[in-house]
Protein backbone atom coordinates (compact mmCIF):
# COMPACT_ATOMS: atom_id res chain seq x y z
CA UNK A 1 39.39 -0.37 -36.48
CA UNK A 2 39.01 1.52 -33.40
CA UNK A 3 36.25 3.29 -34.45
CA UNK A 4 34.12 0.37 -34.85
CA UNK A 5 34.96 -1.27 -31.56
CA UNK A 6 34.08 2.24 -29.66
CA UNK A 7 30.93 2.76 -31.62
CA UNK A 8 29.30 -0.34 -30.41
CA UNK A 9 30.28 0.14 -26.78
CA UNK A 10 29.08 3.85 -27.03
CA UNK A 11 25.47 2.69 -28.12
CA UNK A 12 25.78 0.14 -24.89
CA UNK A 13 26.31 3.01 -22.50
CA UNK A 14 24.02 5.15 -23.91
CA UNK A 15 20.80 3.29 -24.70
CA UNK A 16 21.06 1.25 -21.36
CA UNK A 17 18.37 2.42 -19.20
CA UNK A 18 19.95 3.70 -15.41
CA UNK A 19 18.53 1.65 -12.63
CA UNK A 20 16.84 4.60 -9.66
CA UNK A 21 15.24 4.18 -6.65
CA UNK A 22 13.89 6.61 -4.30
CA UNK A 23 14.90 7.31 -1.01
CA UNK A 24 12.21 7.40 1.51
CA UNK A 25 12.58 10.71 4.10
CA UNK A 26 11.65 8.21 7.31
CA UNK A 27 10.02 5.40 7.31
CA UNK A 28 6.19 4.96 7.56
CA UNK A 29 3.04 2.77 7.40
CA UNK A 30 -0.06 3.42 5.93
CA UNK A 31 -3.50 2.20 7.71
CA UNK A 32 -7.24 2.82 6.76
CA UNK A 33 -6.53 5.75 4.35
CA UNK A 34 -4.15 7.77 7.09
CA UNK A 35 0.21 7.54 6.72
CA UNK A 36 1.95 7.63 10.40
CA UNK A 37 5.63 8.16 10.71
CA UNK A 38 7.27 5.39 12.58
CA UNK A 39 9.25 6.91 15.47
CA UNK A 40 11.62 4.47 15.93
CA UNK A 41 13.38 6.11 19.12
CA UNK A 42 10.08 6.25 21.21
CA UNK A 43 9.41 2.61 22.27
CA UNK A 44 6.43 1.80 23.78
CA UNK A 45 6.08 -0.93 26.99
CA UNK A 46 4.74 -4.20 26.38
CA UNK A 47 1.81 -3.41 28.96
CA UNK A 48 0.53 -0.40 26.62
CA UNK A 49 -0.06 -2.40 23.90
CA UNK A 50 -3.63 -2.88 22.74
CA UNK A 51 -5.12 -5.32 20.14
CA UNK A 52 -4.27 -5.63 16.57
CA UNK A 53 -5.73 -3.11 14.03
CA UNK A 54 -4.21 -3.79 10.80
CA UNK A 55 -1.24 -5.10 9.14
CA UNK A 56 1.04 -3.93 5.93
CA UNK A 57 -0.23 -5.51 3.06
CA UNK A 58 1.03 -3.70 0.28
CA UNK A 59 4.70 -2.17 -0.51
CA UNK A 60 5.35 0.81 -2.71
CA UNK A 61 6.75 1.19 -6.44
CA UNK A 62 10.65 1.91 -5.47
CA UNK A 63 10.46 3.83 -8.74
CA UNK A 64 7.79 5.82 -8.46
CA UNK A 65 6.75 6.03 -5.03
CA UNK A 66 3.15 4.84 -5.57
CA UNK A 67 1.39 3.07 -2.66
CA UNK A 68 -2.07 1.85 -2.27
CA UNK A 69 -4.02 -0.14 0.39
CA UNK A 70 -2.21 -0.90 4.10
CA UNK A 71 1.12 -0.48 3.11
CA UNK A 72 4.92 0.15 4.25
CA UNK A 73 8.14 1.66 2.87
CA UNK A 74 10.39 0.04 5.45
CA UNK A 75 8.32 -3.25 6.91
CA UNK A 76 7.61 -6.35 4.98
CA UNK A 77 4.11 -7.78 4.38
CA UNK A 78 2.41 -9.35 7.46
CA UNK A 79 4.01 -6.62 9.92
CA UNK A 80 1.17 -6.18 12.02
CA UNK A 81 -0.35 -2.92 13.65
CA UNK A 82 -1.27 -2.37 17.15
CA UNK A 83 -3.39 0.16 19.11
CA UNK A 84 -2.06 1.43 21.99
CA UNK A 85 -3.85 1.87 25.12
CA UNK A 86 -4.80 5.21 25.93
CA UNK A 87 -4.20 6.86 22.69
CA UNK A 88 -6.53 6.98 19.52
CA UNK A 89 -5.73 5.12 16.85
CA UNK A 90 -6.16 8.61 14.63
CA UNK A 91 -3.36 9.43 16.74
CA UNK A 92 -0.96 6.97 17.27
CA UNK A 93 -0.66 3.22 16.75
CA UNK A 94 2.20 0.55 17.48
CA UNK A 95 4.20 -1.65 15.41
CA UNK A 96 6.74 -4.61 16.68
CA UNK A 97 10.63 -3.82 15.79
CA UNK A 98 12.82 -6.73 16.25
CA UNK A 99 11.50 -7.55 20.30
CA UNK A 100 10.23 -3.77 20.91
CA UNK A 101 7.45 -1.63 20.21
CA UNK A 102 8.10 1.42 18.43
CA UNK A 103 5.35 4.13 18.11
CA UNK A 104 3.78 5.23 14.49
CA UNK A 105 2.26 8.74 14.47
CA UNK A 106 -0.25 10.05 11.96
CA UNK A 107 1.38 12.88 9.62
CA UNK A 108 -1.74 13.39 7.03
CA UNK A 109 -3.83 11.52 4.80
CA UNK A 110 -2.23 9.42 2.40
CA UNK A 111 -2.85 10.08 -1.25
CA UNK A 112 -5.42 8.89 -3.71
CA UNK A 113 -4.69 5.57 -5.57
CA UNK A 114 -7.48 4.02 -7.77
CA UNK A 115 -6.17 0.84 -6.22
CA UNK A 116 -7.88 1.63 -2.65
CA UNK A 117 -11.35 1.58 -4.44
CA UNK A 118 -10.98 -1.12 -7.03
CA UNK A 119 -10.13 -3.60 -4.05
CA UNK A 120 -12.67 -1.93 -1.88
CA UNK A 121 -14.87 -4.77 -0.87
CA UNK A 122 -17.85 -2.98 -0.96
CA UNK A 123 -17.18 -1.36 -4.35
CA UNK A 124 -16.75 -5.14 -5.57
CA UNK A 125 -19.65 -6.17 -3.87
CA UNK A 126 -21.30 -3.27 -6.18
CA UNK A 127 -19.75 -3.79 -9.01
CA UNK A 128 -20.91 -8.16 -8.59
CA UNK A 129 -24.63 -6.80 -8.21
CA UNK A 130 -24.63 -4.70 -10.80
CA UNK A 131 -23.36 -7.24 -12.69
CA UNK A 132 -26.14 -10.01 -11.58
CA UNK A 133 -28.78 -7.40 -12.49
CA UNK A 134 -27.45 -6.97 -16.12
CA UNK A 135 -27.00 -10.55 -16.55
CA UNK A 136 -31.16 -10.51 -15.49
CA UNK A 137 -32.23 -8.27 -17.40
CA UNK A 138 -30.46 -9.61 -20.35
CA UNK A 139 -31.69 -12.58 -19.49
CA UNK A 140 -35.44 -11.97 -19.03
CA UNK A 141 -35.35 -9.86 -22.40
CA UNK A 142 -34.24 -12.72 -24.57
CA UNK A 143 -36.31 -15.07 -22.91
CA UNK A 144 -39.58 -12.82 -23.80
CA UNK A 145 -38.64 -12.44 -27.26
CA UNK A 146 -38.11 -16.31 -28.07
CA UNK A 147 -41.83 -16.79 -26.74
C-alpha cells in the first residue's frame, strides 16, 4: 500500500519542470543597437538633462536572457531615455529613477537578435515593395495570357 501512494508522488516530483530565472549582473538598457549600464549611484542634475532619445520598449526572456529592440532588464516599458548635455549619446545617456536622474553608460554592442531586423521599418518597407512588385508581375502575366 505504501508503495503505490509513494510511486505516484515520486513521478510528481520528478517530471515537474523547475521554474529558473536569471539573475541580471546590474541593470541596463539597451538603445539603437548599443547596451549602457545604469549607474545608479551617479545622479545627474535636473539642468543637465537634454531631450528625449528613446524609451524601453521591449523586456527580456527571464529564461533565457534574450532581448531585442530598445529594451530593459530592470525598467518597465515606457521608461524613457534622455541625452545629457555635454556628453554623447555613444557615451552616456540619462534615465528618470523615482524623482532623480541616474546616468546609463555604454558597455558594448548588444547582441544580434533577428527581431531588430524583422521590425526594422525599413526592412518592412522592403519586404511591402517587394511584395507589390510580385503581386504586379503576377498580375500583368495572367492578364496577357487571358488576351
Amino acid at each position: 500500500m505504501k508503495r503505490i501512494t509513494l510511486l505516484p508522488l515520486l513521478l510528481i516530483f520528478t517530471i515537474s519542470s523547475t521554474v529558473q530565472a536569471l539573475s541580471w549582473a546590474y541593470p541596463f538598457v539597451v538603445w539603437k543597437g548599443k547596451l549602457y549600464e545604469v549607474k545608479q549611484e551617479i545622479i545627474i542634475k535636473d539642468s543637465e538633462i537634454g531631450k528625449i532619445v528613446g524609451e524601453v520598449k521591449t523586456k527580456p526572456n527571464d529564461m533565457t536572457g534574450n532581448y531585442y529592440g530598445d529594451a530593459s532588464n530592470y525598467y518597465p516599458k515606457g521608461t524613457k531615455y534622455y541625452e545629457i548635455k555635454g556628453t554623447s549619446t555613444s557615451t552616456s545617456i540619462a534615465i528618470k529613477e523615482d524623482k532623480q536622474w541616474v546616468n546609463a553608460d555604454y558597455v558594448h554592442k548588444a547582441p544580434f537578435h533577428i527581431m531588430n531586423v524583422i521590425s526594422n521599418f525599413y526592412f518592412i518597407s522592403a519586404v511591402i515593395i517587394i511584395a507589390l512588385i510580385i503581386v504586379g508581375v503576377l498580375f500583368r502575366t495572367n492578364k496577357t495570357k487571358n488576351q
